[in-house]
C-alpha atoms as a PDB file:
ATOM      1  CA  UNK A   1     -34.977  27.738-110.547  1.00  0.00           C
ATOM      2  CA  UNK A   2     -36.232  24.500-108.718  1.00  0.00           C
ATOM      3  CA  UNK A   3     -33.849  25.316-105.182  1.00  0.00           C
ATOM      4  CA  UNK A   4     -35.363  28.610-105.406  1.00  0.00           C
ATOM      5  CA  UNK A   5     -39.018  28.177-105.543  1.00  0.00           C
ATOM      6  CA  UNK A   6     -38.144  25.886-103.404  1.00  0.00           C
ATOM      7  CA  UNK A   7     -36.940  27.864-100.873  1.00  0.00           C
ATOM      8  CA  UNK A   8     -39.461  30.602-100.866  1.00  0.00           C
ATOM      9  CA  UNK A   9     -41.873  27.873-100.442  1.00  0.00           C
ATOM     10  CA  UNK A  10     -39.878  26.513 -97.527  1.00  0.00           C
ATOM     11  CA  UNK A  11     -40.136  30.339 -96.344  1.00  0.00           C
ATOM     12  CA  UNK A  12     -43.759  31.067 -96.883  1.00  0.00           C
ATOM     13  CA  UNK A  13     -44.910  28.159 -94.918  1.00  0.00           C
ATOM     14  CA  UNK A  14     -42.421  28.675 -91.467  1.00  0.00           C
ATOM     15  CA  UNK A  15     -44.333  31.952 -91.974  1.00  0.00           C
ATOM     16  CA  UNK A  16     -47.647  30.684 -91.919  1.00  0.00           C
ATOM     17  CA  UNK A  17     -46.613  28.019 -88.928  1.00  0.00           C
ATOM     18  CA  UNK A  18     -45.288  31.287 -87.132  1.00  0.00           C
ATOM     19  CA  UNK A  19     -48.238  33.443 -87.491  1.00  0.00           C
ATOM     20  CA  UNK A  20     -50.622  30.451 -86.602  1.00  0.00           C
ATOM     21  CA  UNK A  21     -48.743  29.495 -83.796  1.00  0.00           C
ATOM     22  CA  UNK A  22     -48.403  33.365 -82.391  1.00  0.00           C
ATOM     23  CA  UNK A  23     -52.558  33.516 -82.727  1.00  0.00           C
ATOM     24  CA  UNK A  24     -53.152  29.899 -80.585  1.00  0.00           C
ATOM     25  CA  UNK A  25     -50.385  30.839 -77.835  1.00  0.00           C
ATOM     26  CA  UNK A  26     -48.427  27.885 -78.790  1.00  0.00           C
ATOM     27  CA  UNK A  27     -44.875  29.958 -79.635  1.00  0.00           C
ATOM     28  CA  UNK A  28     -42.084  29.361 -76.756  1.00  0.00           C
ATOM     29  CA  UNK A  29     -42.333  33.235 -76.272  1.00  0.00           C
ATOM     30  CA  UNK A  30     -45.782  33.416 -75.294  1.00  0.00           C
ATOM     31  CA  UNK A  31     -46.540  30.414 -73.010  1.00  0.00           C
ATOM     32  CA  UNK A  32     -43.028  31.982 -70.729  1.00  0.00           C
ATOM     33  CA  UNK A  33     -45.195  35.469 -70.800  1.00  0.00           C
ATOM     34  CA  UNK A  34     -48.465  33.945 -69.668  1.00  0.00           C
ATOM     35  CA  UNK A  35     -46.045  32.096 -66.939  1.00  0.00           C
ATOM     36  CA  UNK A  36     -44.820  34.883 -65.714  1.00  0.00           C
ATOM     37  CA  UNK A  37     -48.522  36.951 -65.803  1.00  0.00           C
ATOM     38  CA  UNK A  38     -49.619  34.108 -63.628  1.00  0.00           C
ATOM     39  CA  UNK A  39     -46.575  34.096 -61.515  1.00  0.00           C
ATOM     40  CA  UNK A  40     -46.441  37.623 -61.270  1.00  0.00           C
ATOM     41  CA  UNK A  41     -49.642  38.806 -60.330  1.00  0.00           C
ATOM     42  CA  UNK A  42     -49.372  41.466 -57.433  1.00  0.00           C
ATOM     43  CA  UNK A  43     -50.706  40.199 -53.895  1.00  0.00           C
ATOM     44  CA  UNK A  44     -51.862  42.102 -50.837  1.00  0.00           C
ATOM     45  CA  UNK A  45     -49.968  41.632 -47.913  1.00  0.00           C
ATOM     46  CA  UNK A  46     -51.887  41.694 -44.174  1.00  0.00           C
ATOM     47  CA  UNK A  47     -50.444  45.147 -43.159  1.00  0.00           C
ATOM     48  CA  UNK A  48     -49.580  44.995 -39.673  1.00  0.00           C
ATOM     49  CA  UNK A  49     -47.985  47.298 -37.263  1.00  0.00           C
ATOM     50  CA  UNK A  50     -45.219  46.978 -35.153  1.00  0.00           C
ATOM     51  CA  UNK A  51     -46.446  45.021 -32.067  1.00  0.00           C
ATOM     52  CA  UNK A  52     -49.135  43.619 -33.808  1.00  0.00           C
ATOM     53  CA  UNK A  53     -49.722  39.642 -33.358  1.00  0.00           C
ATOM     54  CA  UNK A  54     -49.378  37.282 -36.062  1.00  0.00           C
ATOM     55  CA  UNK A  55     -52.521  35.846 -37.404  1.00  0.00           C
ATOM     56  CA  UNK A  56     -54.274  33.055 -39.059  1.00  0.00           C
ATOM     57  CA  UNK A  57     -55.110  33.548 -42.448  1.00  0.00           C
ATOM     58  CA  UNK A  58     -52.658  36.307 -42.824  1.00  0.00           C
ATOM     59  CA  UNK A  59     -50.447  37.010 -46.099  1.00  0.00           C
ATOM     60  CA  UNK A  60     -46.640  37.223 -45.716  1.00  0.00           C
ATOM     61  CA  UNK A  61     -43.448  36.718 -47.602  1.00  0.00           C
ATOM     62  CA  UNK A  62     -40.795  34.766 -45.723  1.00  0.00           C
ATOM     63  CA  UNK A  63     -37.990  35.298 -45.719  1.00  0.00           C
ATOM     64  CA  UNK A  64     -34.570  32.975 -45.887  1.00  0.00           C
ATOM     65  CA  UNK A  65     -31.472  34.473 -44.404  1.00  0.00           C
ATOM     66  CA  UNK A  66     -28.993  32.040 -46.259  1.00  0.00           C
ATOM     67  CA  UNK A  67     -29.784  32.994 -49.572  1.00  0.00           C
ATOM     68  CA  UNK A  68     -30.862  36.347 -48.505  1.00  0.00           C
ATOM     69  CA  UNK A  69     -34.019  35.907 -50.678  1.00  0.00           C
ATOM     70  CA  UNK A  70     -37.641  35.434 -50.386  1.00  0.00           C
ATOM     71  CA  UNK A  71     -39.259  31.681 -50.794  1.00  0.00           C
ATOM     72  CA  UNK A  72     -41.398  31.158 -53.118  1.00  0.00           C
ATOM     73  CA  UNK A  73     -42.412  28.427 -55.819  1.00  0.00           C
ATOM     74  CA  UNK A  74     -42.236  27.650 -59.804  1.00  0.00           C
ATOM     75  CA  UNK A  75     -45.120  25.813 -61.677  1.00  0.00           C
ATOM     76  CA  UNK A  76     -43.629  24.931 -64.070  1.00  0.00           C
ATOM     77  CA  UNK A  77     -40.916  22.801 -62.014  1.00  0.00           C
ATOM     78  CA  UNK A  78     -43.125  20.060 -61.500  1.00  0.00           C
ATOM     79  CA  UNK A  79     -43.288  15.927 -61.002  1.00  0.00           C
ATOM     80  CA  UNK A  80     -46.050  13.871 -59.669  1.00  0.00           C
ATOM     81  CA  UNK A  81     -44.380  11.399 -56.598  1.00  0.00           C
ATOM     82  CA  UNK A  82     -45.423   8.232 -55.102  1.00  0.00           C
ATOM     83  CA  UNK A  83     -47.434   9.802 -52.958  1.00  0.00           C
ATOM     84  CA  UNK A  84     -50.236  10.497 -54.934  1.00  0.00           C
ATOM     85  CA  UNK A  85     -49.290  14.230 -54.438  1.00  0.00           C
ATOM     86  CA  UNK A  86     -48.182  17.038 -57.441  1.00  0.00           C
ATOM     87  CA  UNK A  87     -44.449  18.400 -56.128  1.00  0.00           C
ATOM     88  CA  UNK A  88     -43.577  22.119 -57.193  1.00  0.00           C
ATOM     89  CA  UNK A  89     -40.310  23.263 -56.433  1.00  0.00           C
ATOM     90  CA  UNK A  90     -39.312  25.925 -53.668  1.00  0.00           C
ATOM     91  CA  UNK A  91     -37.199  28.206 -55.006  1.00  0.00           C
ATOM     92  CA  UNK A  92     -35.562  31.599 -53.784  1.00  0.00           C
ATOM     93  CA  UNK A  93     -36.460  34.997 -55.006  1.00  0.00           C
ATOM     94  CA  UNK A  94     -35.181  38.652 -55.020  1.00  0.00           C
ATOM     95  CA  UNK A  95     -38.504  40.224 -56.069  1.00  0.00           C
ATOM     96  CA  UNK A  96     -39.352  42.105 -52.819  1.00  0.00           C
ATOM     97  CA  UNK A  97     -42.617  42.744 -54.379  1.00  0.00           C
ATOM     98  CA  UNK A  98     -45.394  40.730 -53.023  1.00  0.00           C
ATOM     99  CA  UNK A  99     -46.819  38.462 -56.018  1.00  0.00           C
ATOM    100  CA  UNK A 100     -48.246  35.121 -56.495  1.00  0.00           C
ATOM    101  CA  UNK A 101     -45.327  32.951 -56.331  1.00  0.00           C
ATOM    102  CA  UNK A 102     -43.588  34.288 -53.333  1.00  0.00           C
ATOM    103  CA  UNK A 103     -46.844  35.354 -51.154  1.00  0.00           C
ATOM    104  CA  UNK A 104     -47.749  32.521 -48.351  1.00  0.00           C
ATOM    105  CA  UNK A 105     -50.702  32.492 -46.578  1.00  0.00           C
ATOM    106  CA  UNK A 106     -50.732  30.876 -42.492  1.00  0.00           C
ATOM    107  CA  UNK A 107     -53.250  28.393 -41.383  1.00  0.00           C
ATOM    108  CA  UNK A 108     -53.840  26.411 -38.117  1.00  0.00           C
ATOM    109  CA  UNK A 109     -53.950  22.815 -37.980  1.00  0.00           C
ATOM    110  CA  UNK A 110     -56.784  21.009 -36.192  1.00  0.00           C
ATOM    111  CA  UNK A 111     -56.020  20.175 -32.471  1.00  0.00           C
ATOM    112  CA  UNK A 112     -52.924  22.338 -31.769  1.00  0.00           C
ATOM    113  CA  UNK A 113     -53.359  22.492 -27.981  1.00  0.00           C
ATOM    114  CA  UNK A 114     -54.674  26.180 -28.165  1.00  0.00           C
ATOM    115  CA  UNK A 115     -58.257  27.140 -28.322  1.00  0.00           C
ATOM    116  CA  UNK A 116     -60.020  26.912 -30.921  1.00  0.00           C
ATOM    117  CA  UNK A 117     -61.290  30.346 -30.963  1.00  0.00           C
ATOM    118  CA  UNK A 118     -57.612  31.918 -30.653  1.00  0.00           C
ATOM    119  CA  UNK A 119     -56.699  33.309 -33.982  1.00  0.00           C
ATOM    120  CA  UNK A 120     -53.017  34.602 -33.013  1.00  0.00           C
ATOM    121  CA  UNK A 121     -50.187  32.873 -33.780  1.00  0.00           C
ATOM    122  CA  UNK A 122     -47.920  31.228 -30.895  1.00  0.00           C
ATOM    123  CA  UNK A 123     -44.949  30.004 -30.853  1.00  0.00           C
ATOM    124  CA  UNK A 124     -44.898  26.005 -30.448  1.00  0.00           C
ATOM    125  CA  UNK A 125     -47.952  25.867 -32.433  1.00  0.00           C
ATOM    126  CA  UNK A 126     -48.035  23.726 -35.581  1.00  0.00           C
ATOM    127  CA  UNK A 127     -49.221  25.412 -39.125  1.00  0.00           C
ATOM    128  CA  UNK A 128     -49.326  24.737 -42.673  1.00  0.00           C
ATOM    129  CA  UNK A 129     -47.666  27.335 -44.868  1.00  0.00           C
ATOM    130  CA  UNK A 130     -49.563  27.394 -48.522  1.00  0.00           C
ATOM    131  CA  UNK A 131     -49.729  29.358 -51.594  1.00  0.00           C
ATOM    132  CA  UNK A 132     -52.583  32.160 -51.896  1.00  0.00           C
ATOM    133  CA  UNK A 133     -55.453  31.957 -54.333  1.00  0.00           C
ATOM    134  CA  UNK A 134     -54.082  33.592 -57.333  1.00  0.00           C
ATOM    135  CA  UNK A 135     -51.765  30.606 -58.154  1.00  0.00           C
ATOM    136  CA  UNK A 136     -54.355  28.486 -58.201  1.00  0.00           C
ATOM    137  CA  UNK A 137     -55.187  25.143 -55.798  1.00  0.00           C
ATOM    138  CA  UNK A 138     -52.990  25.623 -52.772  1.00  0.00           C
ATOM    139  CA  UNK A 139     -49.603  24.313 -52.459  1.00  0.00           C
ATOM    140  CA  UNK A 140     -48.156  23.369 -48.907  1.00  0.00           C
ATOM    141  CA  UNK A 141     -44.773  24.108 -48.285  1.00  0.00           C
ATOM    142  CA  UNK A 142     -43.335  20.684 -47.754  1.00  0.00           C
ATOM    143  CA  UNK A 143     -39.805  19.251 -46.627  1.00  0.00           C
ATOM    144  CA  UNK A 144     -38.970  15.523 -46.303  1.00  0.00           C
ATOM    145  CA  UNK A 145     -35.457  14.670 -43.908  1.00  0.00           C
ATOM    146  CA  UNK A 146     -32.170  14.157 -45.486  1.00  0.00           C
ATOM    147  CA  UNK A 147     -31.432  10.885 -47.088  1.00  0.00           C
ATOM    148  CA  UNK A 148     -29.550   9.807 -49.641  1.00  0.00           C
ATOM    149  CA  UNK A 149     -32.180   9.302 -52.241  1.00  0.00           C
ATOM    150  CA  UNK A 150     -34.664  12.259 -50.960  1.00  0.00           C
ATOM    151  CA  UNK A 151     -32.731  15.215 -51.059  1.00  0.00           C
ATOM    152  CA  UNK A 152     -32.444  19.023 -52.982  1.00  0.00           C
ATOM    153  CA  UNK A 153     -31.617  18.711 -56.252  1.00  0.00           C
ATOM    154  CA  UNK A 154     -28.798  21.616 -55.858  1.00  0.00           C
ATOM    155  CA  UNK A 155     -27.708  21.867 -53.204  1.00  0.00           C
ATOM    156  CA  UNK A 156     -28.003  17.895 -51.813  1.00  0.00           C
ATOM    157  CA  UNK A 157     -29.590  19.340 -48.425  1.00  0.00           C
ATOM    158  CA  UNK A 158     -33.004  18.554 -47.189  1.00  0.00           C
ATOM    159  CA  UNK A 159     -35.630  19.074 -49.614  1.00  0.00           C
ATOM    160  CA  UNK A 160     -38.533  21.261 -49.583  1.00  0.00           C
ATOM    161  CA  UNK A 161     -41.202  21.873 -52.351  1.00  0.00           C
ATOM    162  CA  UNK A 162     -44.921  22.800 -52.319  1.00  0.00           C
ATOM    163  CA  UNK A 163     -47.111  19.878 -52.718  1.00  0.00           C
ATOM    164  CA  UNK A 164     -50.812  19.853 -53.984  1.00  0.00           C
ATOM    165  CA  UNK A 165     -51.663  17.177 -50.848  1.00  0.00           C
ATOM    166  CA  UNK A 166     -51.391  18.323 -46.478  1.00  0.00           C
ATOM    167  CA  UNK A 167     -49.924  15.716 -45.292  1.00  0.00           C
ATOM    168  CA  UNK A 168     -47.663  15.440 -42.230  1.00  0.00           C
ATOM    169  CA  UNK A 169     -44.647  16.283 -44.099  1.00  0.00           C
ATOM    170  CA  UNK A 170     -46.634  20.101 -44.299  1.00  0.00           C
ATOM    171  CA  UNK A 171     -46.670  20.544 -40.726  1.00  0.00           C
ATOM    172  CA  UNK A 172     -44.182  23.057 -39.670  1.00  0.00           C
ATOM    173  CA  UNK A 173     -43.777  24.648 -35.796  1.00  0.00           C
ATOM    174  CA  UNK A 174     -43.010  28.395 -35.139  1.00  0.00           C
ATOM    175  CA  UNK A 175     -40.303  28.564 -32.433  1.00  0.00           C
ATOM    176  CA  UNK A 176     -38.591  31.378 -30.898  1.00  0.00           C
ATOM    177  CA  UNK A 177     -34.460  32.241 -32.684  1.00  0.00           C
END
């Protein structure tokens, strides 16, 4: 008789635990659903035409031919470096549905070489890449050169992530394939 009560007891309370951690948020369930809410969240696109320039402040997905995905970023991979700056990792994505994690937005850096008052894109100029509004604070897509202790952690190549801080290693320059 003592095992048994025992065991209902045992029973009643991972109840109770259950239901009170389902009513904070706190279950393993819920905080993956509220991730993927806040991942998830549709984003407009600039619409653009065919001929139409590429601008500053515009919304696009881009797109990587080698893994025949879309780039985009995960939260919830995460470390703070040496450099004072939050890393998120870049990741790949088949979701060909614009949404928080995969949408970039384009801005110019200061003295590019073009005038100021030029909002197209050209190619040679230098821009940051960063994550729209929804997500949160921006993130900069970021890459640091090959070595042997900086590298992917998958595929050992050069590294990219978004980071929380603009530094030089945000810079990237739009040539011509």
């Amino acid at each position: 008789v003592g095992n048994w009560s025992e065991d209902y007891e045992l029973q009643q309370h991972r109840i109770k635990d259950y239901i009170q951690r389902k009513e904070a948020g706190t279950l393993t369930v819920s905080k993956m659903q509220q991730k993927l809410m806040h991942h998830l969240q549709p984003v407009q696109l600039t619409k653009a035409n065919a001929g139409d320039n590429v601008n500053f402040g515009d919304t696009l997905l881009m797109w990587n031919h080698a893994a025949e995905s879309f780039v985009a970023t995960d939260l919830g991979d995460s470390e703070a470096r040496d450099d004072g700056a939050t890393h998120c990792a870049a990741t790949a994505t088949k979701y060909s549905y614009p949404c928080a994690r995969n949408a970039l937005e384009i801005s110019r850096v200061q003295d590019d070489g073009f005038a100021e008052d030029d909002s197209t894109l050209h190619y040679g100029q230098t821009v940051r890449f960063a994550t729209t509004a929804l997500l949160g604070e921006p993130l900069y897509l970021h890459s640091y050169h090959y070595t042997p202790t900086t590298c992917s952690k998958y595929s050992r190549n050069q590294e990219v992530t978004l980071s929380s801080v603009p530094e030089q290693y945000t810079l990237w320059k739009v040539l011509h394939v």
